[in-house]
C-alpha atoms as a PDB file:
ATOM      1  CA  UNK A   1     -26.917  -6.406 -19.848  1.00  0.00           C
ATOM      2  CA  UNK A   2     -25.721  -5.863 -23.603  1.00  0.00           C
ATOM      3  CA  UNK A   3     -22.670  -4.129 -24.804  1.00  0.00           C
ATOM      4  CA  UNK A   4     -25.164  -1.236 -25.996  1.00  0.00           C
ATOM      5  CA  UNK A   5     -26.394   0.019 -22.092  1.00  0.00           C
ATOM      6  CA  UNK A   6     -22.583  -0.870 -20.874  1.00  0.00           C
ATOM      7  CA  UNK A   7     -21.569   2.854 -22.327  1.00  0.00           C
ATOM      8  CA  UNK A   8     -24.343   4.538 -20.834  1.00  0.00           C
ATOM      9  CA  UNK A   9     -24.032   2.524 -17.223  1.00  0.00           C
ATOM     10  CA  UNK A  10     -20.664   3.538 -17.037  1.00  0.00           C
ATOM     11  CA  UNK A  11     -21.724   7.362 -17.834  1.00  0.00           C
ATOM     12  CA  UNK A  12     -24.385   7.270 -15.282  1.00  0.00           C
ATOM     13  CA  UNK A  13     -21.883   5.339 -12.612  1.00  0.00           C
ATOM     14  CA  UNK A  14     -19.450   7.963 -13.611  1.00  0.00           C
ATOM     15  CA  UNK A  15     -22.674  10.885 -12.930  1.00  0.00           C
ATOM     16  CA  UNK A  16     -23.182   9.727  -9.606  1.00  0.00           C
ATOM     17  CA  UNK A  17     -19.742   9.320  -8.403  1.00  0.00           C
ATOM     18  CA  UNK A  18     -18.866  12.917  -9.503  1.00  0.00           C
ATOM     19  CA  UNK A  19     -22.586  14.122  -7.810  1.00  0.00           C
ATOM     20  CA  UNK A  20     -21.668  12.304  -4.340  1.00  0.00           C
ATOM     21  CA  UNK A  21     -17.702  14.001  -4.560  1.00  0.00           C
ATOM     22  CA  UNK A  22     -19.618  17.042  -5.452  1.00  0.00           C
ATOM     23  CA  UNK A  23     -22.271  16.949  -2.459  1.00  0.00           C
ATOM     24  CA  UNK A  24     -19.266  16.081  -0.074  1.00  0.00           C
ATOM     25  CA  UNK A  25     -16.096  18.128  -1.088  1.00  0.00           C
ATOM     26  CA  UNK A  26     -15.299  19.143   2.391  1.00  0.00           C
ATOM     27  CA  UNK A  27     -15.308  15.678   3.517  1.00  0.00           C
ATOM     28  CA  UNK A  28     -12.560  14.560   0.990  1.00  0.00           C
ATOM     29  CA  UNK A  29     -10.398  18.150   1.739  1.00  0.00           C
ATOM     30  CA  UNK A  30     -11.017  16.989   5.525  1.00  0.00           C
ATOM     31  CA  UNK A  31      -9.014  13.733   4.483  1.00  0.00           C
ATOM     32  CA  UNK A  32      -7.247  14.880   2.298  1.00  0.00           C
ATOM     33  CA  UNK A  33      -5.579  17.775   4.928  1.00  0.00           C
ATOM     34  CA  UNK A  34      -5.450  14.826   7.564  1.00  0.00           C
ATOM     35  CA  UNK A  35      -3.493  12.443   5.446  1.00  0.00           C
ATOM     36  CA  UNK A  36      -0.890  15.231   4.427  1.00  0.00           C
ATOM     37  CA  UNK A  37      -0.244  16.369   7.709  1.00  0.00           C
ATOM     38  CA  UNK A  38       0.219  12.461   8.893  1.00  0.00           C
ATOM     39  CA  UNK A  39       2.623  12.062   5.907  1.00  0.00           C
ATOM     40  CA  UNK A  40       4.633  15.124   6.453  1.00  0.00           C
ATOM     41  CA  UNK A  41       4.688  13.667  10.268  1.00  0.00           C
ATOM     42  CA  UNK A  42       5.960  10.577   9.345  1.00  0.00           C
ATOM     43  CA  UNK A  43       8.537  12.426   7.056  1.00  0.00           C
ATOM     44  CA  UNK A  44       9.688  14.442   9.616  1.00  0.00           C
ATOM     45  CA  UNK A  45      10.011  11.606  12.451  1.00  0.00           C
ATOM     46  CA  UNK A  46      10.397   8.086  10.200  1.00  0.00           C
ATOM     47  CA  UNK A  47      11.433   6.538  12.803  1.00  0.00           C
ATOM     48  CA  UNK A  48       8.672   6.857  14.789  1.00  0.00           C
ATOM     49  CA  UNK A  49       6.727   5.892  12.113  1.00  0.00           C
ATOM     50  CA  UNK A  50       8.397   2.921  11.208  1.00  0.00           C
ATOM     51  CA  UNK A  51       7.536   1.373  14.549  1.00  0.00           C
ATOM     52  CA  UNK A  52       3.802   2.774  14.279  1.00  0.00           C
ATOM     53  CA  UNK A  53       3.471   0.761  10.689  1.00  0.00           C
ATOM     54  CA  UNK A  54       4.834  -2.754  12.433  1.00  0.00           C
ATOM     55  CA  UNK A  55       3.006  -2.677  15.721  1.00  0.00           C
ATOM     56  CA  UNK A  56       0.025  -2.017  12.848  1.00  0.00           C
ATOM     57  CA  UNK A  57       0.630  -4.760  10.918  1.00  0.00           C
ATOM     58  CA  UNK A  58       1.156  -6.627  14.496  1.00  0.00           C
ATOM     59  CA  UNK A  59      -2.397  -6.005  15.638  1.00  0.00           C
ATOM     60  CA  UNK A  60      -3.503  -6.766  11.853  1.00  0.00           C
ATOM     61  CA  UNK A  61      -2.251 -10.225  12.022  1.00  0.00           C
ATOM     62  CA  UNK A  62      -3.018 -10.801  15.242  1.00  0.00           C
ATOM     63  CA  UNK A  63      -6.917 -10.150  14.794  1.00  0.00           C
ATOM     64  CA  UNK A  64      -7.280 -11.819  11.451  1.00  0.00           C
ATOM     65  CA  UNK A  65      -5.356 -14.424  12.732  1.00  0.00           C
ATOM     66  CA  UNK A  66      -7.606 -15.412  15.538  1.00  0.00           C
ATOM     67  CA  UNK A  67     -11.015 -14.230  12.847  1.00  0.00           C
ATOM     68  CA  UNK A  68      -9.580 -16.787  10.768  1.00  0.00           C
ATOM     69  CA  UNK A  69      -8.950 -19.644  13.428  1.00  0.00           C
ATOM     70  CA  UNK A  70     -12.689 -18.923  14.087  1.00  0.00           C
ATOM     71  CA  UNK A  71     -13.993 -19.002  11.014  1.00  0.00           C
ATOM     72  CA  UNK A  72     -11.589 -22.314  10.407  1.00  0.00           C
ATOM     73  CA  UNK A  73     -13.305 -24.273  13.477  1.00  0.00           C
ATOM     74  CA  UNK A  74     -16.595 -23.567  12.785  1.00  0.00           C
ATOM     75  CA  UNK A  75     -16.540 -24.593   9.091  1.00  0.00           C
ATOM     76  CA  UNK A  76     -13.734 -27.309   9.903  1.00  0.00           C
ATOM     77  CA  UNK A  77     -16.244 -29.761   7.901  1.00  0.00           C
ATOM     78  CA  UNK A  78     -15.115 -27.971   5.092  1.00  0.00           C
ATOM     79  CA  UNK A  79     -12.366 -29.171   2.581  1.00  0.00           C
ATOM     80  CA  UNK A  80      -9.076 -27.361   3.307  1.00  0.00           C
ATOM     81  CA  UNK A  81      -9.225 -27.535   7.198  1.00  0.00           C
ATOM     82  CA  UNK A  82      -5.948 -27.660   7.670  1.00  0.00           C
ATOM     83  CA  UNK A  83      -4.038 -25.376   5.548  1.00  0.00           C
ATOM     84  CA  UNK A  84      -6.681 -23.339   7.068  1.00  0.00           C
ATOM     85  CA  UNK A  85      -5.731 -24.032  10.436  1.00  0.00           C
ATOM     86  CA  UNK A  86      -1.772 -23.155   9.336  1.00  0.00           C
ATOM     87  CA  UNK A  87      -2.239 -19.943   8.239  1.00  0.00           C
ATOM     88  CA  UNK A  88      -4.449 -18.673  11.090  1.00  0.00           C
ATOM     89  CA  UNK A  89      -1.664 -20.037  13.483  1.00  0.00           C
ATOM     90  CA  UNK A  90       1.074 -18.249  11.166  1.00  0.00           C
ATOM     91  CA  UNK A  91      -0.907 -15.468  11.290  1.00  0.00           C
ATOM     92  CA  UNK A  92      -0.937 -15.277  14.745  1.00  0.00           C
ATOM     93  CA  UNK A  93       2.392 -15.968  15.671  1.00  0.00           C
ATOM     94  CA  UNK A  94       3.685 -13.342  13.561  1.00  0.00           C
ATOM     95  CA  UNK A  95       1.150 -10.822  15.235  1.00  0.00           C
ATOM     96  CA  UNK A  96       2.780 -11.711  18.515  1.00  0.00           C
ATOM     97  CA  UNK A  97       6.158 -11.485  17.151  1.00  0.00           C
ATOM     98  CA  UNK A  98       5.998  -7.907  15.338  1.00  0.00           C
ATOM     99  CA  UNK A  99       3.946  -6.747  18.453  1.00  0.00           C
ATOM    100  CA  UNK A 100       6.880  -8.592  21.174  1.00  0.00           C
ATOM    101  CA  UNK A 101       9.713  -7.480  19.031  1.00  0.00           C
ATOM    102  CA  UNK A 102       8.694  -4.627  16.689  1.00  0.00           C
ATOM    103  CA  UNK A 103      12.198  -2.997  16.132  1.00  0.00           C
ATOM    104  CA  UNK A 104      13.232  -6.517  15.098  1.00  0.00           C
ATOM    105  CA  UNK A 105      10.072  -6.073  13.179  1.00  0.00           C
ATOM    106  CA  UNK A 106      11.077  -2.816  11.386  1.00  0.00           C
ATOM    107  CA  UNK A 107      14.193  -4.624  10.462  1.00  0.00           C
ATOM    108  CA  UNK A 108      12.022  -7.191   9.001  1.00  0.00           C
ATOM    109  CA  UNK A 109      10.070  -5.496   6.921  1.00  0.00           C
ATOM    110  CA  UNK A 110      12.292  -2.863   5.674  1.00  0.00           C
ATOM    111  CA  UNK A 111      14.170  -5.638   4.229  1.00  0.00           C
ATOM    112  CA  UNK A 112      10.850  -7.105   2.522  1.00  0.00           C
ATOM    113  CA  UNK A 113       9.989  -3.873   1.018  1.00  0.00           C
ATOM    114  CA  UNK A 114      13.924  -3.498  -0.334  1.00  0.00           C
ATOM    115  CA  UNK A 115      12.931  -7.016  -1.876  1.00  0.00           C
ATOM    116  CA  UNK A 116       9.938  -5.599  -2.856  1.00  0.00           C
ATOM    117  CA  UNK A 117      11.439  -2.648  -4.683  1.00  0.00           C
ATOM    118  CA  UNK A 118      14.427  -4.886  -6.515  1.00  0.00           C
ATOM    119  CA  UNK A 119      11.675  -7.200  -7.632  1.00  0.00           C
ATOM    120  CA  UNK A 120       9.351  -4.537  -9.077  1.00  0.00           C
ATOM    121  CA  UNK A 121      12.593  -2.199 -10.522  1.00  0.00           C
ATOM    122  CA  UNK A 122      13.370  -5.837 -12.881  1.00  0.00           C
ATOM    123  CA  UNK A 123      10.050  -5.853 -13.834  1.00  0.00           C
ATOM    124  CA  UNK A 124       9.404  -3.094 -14.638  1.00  0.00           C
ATOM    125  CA  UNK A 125      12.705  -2.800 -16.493  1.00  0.00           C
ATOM    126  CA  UNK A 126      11.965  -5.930 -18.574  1.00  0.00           C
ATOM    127  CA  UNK A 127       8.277  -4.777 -19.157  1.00  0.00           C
ATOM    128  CA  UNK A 128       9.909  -1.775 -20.248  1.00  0.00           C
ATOM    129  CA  UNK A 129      12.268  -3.363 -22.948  1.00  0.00           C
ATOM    130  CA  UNK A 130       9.815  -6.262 -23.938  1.00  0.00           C
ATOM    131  CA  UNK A 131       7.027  -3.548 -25.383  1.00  0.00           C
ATOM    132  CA  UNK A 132       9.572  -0.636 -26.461  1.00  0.00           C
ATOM    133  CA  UNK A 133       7.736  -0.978 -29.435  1.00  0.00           C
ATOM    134  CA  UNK A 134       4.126  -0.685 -28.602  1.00  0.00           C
ATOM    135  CA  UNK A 135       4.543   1.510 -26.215  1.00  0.00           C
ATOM    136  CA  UNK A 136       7.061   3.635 -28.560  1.00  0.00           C
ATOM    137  CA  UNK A 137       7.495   7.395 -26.571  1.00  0.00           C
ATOM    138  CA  UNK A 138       6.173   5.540 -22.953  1.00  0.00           C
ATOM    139  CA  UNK A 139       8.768   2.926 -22.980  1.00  0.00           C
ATOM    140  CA  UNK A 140      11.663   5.093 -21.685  1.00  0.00           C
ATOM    141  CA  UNK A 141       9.577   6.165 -18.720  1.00  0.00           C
ATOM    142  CA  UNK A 142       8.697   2.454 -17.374  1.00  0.00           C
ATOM    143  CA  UNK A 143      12.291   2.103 -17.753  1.00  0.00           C
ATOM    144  CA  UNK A 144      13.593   5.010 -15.160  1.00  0.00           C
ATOM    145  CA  UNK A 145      10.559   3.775 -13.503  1.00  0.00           C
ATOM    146  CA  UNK A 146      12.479   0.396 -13.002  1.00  0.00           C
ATOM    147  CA  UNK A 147      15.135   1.730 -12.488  1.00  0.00           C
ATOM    148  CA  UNK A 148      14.292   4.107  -9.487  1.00  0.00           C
ATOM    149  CA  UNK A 149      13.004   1.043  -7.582  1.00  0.00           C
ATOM    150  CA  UNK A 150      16.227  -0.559  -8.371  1.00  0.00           C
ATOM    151  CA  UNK A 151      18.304   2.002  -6.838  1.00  0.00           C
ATOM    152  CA  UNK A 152      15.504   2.516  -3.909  1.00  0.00           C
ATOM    153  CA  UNK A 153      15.908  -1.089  -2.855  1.00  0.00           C
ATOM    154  CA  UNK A 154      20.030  -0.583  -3.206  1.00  0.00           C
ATOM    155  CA  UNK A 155      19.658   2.480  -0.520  1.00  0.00           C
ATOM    156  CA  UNK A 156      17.090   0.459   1.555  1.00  0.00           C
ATOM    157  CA  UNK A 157      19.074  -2.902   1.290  1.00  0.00           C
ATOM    158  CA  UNK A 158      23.092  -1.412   1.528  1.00  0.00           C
ATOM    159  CA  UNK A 159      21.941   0.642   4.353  1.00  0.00           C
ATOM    160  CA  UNK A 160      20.902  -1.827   6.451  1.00  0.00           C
ATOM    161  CA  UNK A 161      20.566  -2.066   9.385  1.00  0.00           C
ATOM    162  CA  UNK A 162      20.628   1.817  10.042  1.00  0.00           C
ATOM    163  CA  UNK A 163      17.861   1.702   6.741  1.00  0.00           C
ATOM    164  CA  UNK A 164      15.535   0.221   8.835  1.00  0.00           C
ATOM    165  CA  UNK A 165      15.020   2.969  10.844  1.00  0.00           C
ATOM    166  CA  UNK A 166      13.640   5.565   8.200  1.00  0.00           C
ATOM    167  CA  UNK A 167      12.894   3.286   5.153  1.00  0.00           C
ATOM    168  CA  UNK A 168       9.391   2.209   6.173  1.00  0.00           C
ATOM    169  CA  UNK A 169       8.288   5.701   7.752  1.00  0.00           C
ATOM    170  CA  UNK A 170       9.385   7.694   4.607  1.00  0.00           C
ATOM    171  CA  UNK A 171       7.773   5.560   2.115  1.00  0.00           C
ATOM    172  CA  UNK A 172       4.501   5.364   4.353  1.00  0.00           C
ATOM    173  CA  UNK A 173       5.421   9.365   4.839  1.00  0.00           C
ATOM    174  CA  UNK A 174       4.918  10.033   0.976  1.00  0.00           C
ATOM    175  CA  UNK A 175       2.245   7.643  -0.006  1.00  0.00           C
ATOM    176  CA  UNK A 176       0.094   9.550   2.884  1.00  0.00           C
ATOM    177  CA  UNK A 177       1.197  13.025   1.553  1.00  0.00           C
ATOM    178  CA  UNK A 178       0.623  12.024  -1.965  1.00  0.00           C
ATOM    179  CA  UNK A 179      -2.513  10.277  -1.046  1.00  0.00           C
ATOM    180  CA  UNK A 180      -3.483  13.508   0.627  1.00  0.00           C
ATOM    181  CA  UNK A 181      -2.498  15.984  -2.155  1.00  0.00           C
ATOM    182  CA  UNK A 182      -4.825  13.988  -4.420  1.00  0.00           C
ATOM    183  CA  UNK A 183      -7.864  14.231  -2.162  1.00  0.00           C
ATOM    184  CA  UNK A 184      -7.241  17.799  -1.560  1.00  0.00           C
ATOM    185  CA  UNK A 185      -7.082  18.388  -5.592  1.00  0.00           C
ATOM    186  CA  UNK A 186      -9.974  16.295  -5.922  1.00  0.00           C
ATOM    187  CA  UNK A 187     -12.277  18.159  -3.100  1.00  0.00           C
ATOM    188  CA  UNK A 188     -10.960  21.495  -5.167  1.00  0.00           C
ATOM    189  CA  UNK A 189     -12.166  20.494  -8.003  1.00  0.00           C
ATOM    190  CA  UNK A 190     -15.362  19.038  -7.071  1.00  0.00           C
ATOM    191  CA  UNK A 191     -15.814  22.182  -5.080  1.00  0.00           C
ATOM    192  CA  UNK A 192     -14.948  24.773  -8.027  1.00  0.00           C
ATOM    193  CA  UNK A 193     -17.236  22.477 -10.682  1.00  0.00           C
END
């Protein structure tokens, strides 16, 4: 492939993507209405949906735990074995743990995602100030940007424990409705064009 056809597969990847959107609009507003309505339920009951997201993640571990213990014994010839063998058995264990305990596990992982949200607000911040002058007009919305994770993690993390309760299910709440909106716009579109 030479730099010359890159342009024109791109355009014709770009086609086809917009044809198949196109030929299934109702599809994507089907999803699109699904995911809203789950993230205006987990909005309206966080709770709820805090405990739904960790006994998730339980079952997640849990089965790609024991996938990966499989997959580790039958290619235990292979260099590795046993950090291999760790992380299935960590894997594991904290499947059974989130699933055993999961309000202990909301606990758990609504302080992980404050982390997560102090950690990204800093770098975004310093992002932010390092290219203030590349990024000239953009600059001063990276930093509000790192700043709003810096003052979601201080709700998340000074409201803890009580936090835990409607931290996870809000976020998830709005990333489904967002998620949502944008399929529904997108099945509009593809719809209308």
């Amino acid at each position: 492939m030479t730099q010359d056809t890159l342009p024109h597969d791109i355009a014709n990847l770009q086609s086809r993507v917009s044809a198949a959107v196109r030929e299934h609009w109702k599809a994507f507003l089907a999803e699109g209405i699904l995911l809203a309505i789950l993230g205006l339920a987990a909005m309206i009951v966080p709770p709820l949906a805090s405990l739904a997201v960790t006994i998730f993640l339980g079952w997640l571990f849990l089965i790609s735990g024991i996938g990966g213990l499989i997959v580790t014994f039958w290619a235990r010839q292979m260099p590795g074995f046993w950090w291999s063998l760790i992380s299935a058995v960590l894997a594991i264990a904290a499947g059974i743990i989130l699933l055993a305990r999961p309000i202990q596990g909301v606990l758990t992982l609504t302080i992980v995602v404050g982390a997560y949200f102090l950690a990204e607000g800093v770098a975004t911040i310093m992002y932010a100030l390092e290219h203030r002058r590349e990024l000239s007009g953009r600059w001063s919305w990276l930093l509000v940007g790192g700043l709003m994770d810096i003052l979601i993690a201080f709700l998340v993390i000074s409201g803890l424990p009580g936090s835990a309760e409607w931290a996870i299910g809000l976020l998830v709440g709005i990333n489904l409705l967002f998620g949502g909106a944008t399929l529904i716009g997108m099945a509009l579109a593809a719809r209308n064009a």
